[in-house]
Each structure stands twice: as C-alpha cells, then as structure tokens.
Protein backbone atom coordinates (compact mmCIF):
# COMPACT_ATOMS: atom_id res chain seq x y z
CA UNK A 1 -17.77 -12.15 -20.27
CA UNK A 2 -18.87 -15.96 -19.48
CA UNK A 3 -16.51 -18.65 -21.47
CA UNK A 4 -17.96 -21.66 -22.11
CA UNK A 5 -16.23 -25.06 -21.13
CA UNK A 6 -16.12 -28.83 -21.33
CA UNK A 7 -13.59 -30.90 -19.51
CA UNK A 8 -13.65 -34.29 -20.68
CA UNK A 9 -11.84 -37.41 -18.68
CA UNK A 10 -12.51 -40.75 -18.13
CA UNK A 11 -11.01 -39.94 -14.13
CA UNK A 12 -13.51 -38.10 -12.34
CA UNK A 13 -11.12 -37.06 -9.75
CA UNK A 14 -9.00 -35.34 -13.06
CA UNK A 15 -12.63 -33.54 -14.10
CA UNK A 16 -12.95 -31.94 -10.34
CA UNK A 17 -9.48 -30.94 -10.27
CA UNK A 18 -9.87 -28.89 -13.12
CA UNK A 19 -13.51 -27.62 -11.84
CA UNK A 20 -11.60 -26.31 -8.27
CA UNK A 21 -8.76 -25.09 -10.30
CA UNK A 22 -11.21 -23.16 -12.78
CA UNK A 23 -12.78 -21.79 -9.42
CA UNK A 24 -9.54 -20.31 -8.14
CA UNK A 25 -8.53 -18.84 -11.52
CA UNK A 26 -11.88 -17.62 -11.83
CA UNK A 27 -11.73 -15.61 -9.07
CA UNK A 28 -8.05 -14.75 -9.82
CA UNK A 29 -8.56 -13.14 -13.42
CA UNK A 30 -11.77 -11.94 -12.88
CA UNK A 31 -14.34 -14.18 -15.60
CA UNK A 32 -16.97 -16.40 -15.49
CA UNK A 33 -16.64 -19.77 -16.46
CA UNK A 34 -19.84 -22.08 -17.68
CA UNK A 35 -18.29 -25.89 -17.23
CA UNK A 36 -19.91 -28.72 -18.76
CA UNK A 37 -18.32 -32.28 -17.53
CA UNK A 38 -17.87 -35.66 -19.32
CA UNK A 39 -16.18 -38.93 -18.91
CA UNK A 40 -16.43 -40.34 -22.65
CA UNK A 41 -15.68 -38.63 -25.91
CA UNK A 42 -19.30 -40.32 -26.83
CA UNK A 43 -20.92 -37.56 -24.76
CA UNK A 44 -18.56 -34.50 -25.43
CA UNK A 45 -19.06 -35.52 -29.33
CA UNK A 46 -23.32 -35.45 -28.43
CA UNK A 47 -23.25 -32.78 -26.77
CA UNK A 48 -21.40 -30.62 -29.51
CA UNK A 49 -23.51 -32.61 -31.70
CA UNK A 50 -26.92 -30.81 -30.01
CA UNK A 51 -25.37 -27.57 -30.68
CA UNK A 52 -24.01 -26.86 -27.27
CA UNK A 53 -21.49 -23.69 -27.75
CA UNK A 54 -17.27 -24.27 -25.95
CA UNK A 55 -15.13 -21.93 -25.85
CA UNK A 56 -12.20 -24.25 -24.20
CA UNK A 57 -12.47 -28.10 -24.36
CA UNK A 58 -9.77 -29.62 -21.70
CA UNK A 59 -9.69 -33.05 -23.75
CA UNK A 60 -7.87 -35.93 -21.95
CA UNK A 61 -6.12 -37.94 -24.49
CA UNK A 62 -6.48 -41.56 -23.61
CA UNK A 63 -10.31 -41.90 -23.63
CA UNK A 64 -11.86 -45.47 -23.62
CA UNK A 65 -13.43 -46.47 -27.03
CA UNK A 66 -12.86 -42.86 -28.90
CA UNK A 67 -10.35 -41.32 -27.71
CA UNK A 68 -8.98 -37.55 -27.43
CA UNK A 69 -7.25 -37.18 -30.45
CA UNK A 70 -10.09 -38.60 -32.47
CA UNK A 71 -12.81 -36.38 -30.41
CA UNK A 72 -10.30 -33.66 -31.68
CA UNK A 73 -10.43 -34.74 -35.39
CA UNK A 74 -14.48 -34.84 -35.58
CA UNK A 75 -14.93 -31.57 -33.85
CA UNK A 76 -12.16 -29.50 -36.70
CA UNK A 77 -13.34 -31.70 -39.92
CA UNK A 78 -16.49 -33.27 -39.04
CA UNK A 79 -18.15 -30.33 -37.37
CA UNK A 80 -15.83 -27.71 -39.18
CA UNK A 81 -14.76 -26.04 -35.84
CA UNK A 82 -12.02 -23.97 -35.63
CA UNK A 83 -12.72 -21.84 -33.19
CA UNK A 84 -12.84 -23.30 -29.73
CA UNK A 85 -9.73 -24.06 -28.36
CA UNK A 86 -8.16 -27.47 -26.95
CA UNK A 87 -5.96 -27.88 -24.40
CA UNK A 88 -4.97 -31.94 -24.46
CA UNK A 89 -4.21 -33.32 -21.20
CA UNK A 90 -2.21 -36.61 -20.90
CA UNK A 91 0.08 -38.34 -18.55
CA UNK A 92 2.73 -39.09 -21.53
CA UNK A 93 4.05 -36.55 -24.13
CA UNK A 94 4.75 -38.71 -27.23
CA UNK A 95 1.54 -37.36 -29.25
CA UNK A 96 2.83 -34.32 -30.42
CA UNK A 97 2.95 -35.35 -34.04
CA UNK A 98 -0.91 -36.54 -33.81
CA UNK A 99 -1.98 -33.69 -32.21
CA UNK A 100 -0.13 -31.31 -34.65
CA UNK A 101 -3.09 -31.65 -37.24
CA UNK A 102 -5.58 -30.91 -34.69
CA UNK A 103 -3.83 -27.57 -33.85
CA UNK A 104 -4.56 -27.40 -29.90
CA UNK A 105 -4.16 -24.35 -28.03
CA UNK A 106 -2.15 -26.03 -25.34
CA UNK A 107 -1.04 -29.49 -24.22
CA UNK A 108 -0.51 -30.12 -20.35
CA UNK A 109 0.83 -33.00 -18.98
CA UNK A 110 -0.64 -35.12 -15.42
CA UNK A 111 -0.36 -34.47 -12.69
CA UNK A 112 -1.94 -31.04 -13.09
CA UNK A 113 -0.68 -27.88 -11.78
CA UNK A 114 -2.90 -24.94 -11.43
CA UNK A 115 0.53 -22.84 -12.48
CA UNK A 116 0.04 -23.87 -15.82
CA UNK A 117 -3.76 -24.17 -16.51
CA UNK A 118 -3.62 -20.45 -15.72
CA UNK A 119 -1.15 -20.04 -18.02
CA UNK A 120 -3.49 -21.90 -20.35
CA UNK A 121 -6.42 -19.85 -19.56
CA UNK A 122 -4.39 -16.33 -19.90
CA UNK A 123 -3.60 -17.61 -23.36
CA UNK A 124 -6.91 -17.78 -24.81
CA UNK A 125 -7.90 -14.46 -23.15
CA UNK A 126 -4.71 -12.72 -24.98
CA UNK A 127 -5.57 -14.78 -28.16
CA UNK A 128 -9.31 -13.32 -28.13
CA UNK A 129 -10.33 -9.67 -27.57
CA UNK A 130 -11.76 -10.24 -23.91
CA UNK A 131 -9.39 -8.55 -22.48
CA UNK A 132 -10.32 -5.52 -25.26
CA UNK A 133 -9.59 -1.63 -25.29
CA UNK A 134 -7.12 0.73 -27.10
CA UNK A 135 -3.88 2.25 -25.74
CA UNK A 136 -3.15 5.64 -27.61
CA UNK A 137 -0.24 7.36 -27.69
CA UNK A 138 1.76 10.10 -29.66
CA UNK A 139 4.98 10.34 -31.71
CA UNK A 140 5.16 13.80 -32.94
CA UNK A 141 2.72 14.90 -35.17
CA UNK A 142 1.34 11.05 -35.20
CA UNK A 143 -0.98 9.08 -33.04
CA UNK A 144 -0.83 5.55 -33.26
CA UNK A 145 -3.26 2.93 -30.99
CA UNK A 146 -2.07 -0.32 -29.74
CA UNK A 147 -4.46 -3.21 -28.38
CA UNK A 148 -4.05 -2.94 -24.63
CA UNK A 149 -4.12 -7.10 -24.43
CA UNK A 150 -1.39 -6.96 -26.55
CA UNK A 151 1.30 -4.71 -24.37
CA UNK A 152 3.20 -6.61 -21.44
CA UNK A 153 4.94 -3.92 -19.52
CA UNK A 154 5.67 -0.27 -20.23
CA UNK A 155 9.22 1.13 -18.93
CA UNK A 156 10.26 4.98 -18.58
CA UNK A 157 13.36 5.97 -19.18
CA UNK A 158 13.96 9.99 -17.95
CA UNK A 159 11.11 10.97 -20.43
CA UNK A 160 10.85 8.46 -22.63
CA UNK A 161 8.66 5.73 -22.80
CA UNK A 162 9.46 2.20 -24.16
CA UNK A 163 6.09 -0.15 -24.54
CA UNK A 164 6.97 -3.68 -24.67
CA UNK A 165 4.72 -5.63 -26.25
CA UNK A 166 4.02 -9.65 -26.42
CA UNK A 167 4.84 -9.74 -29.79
CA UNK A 168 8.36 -9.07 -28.83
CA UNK A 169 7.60 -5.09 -30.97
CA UNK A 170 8.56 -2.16 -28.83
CA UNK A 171 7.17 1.04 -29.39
CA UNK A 172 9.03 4.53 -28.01
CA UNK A 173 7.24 8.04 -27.01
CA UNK A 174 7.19 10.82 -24.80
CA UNK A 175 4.49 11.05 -21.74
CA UNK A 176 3.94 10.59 -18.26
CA UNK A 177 4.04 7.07 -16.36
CA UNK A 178 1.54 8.26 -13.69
CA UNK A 179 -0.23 10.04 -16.31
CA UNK A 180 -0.35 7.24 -18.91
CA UNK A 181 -1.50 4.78 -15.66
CA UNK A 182 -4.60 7.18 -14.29
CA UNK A 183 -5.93 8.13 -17.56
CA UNK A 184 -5.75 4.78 -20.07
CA UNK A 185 -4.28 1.95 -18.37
CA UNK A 186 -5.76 1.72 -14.72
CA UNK A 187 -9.17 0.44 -15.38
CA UNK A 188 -7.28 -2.99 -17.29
CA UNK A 189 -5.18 -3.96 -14.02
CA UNK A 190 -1.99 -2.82 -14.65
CA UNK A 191 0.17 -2.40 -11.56
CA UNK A 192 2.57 0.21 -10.87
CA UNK A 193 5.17 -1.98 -9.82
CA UNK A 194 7.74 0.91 -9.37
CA UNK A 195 8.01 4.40 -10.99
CA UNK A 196 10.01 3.08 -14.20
CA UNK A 197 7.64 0.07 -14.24
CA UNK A 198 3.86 -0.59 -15.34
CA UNK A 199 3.23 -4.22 -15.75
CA UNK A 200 0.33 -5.89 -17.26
CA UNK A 201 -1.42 -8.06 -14.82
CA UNK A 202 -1.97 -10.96 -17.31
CA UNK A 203 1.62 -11.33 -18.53
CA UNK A 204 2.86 -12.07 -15.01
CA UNK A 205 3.69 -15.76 -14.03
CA UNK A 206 5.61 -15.38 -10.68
CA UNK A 207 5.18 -12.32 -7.93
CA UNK A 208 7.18 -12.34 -4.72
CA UNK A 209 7.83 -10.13 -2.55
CA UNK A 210 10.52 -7.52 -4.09
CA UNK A 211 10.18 -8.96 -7.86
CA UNK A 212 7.77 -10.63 -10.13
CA UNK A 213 8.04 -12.41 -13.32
CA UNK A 214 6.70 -12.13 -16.52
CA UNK A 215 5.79 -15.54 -18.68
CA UNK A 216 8.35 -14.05 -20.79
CA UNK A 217 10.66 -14.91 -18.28
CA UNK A 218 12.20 -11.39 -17.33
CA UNK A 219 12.05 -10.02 -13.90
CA UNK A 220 11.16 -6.80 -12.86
CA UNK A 221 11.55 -5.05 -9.62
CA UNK A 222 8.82 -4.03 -7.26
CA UNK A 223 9.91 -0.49 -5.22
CA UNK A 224 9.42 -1.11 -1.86
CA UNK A 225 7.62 2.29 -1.87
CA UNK A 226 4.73 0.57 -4.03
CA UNK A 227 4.95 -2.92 -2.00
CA UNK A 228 2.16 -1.96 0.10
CA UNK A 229 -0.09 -0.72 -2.69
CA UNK A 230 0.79 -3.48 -5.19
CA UNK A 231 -0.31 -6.12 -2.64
CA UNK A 232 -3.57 -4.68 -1.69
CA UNK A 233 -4.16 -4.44 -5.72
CA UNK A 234 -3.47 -8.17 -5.88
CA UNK A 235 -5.78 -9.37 -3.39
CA UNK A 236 -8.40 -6.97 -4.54
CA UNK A 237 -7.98 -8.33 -8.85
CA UNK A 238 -7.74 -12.08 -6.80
CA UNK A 239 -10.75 -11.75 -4.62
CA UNK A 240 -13.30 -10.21 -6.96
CA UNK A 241 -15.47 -11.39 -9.66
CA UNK A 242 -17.74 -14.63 -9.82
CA UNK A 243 -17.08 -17.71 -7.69
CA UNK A 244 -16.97 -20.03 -11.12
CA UNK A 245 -19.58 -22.15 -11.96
C-alpha cells in the first residue's frame, strides 16, 4: 500500500527533515510513501485544488500570508474533506482551541523527533485498515473474529489466553501461543517476545535489550531465550520494504 503525502513549511530544512524521517520509517514499518513538498499554503491549497489525492498532510502552522490553520479550514469545509489526516506542526502549543474545529490527527511540536512522527504515522495505519486481516478464535461452542490491527499483545496464562486489545477490551480463550503465532499471527509481525508474550509490532514505542515498551506505556519482558531471534526479526521488519520516495 502507497500513502500519499504533502508536507507543507515555509523552512525547507523542516520539509527535508520530514522527507529523511519518512525514509527511515518507511523502511522501518514496511510502506511506501508518495511525498509531495510545499512552502506556502497557496500551493498545498492548488494542488488539492487540481485534484491531487493525500492521505497525510504534515501542515506547519505559521505559514506566511495563509496560514496552517486556515489551509486546514478550506480543505474540511471548502473542499468537504474529511478524510485525510493532519498532523500540525508548530514551534508553540497555544493553538489547541483553533485547531480543535479542524479535528487533526496529531499535533507535534519543533524541533522534530523521528520518535514521535512514527508514532504519528503508526496512528493512521491503526486508524485505517492497512494493516488489515482477521484474528479468530474460540470460546466454547462460539467463534468470534477480532481485527488483527486492533490487538496489542496477547498473554498466556497456563492455558489460557488473555488478548489485549488497543481499545483497552480484553478478550479470554483457550489455545496454543506457538500455535496461535505459526498459524494466524506470524505473517502481521508479531514477535514472540517470550513464551507468555506475543506483541504486536506496531504498538511498540521503546525496545531494549531485555524489555520493550508498548505506546501504552507497559513493559514487557523479552526471554533471553528469544533475544537472539527477536533481534534478527527486527532488523529483518526494519530493513525491508521500499526506500521511500
């Protein structure tokens, strides 16, 4: 899947930060980005005007002439847009109450971090069905399917199975951690951080070396039986896919 983008800043060195950052996370999380880059709202606004399809505008707030929360307003009323998503980017964080009517996706403040433009990125793929396919399990007589971008970790407990997802729902059932990994989950990089732990690779904000973290904010272990594996799985999901642009 390719996801369209415009980054739009009036500081060019802003616009190739996010370009190299987009390359990394590209690369990272495996998708293709499409980046289309502007220094005035004028030309965003034309160029949305002509048709062109986003699927993420990064939308620096203090423009020249029309500015970022205005570029906002004519692409939700004037062109009736409610799909794409902005993320605002400003180096002061007194706008909330401007932006609220806008509804962006995210707001990140200068100096950038890469940190949390992947965190911005992870949360359009979980908020659209890219990263798509059904998790099935049973309870008793009764099978019930959960979206597999929606579950964060699974944890087994003797038999049981608790599924945690990022809703904050859990669901419980009986099965097999290696089984449920091999035959559903493997294929959507989830890592078998440890025998009572799979983790989904998209919900994690930190890893180290004996731990990660989840952008929920718990920590989980990683066995140092699975240490080994769990980094070669990392620089394998890391190194593949497209180089960005």
């Amino acid at each position: 899947m390719i996801i369209f983008v415009a980054i739009c800043d009036d500081d060019e060195m802003i616009i190739s930060q996010i370009d190299s950052f987009l390359i990394e996370i590209s690369n990272k999380l495996n998708v293709k980005f499409v980046v289309d880059d502007f220094i005035t709202g004028e030309k965003l606004c034309e160029s949305i005007e002509s048709g062109t399809h986003y699927d993420i505008i990064f939308l620096d707030i203090g423009l020249p002439k029309i500015n970022g929360i205005e570029v906002g307003r004519i692409i939700r009323e004037k062109h009736n847009n409610e799909l794409v998503s902005i993320v605002y980017i400003s180096a002061e964080q007194s706008h909330s109450m401007q932006l609220f009517e806008i509804r962006p996706m995210n707001f990140l403040v200068k100096p950038l971090d890469i940190h949390k433009l992947e965190k911005a990125i992870k949360t359009y793929l979980r908020l659209t069905d890219f990263w798509s396919g059904v998790f099935t399990f049973k309870v008793k007589h009764d099978i019930y399917k959960v979206q597999v971008k929606d579950i964060m970790y699974l944890e087994s407990m003797k038999k049981e199975v608790i599924l945690y997802k990022y809703d904050g729902s859990i669901h419980k059932f009986y099965g097999s951690m290696k089984k449920i990994y091999e035959e559903q989950l493997k294929k959507y990089n989830f890592l078998p951080i440890h025998a009572s732990f799979l983790v989904n690779y998209g919900y994690v904000e930190v890893f180290e070396y004996e731990q990660l973290t989840l952008i929920s904010g718990e920590v989980l272990p990683i066995s140092n039986k699975n240490r080994k594996t769990i980094r070669e799985m990392l620089f394998t999901i890391e190194m593949r896919g497209s180089s960005g642009h």
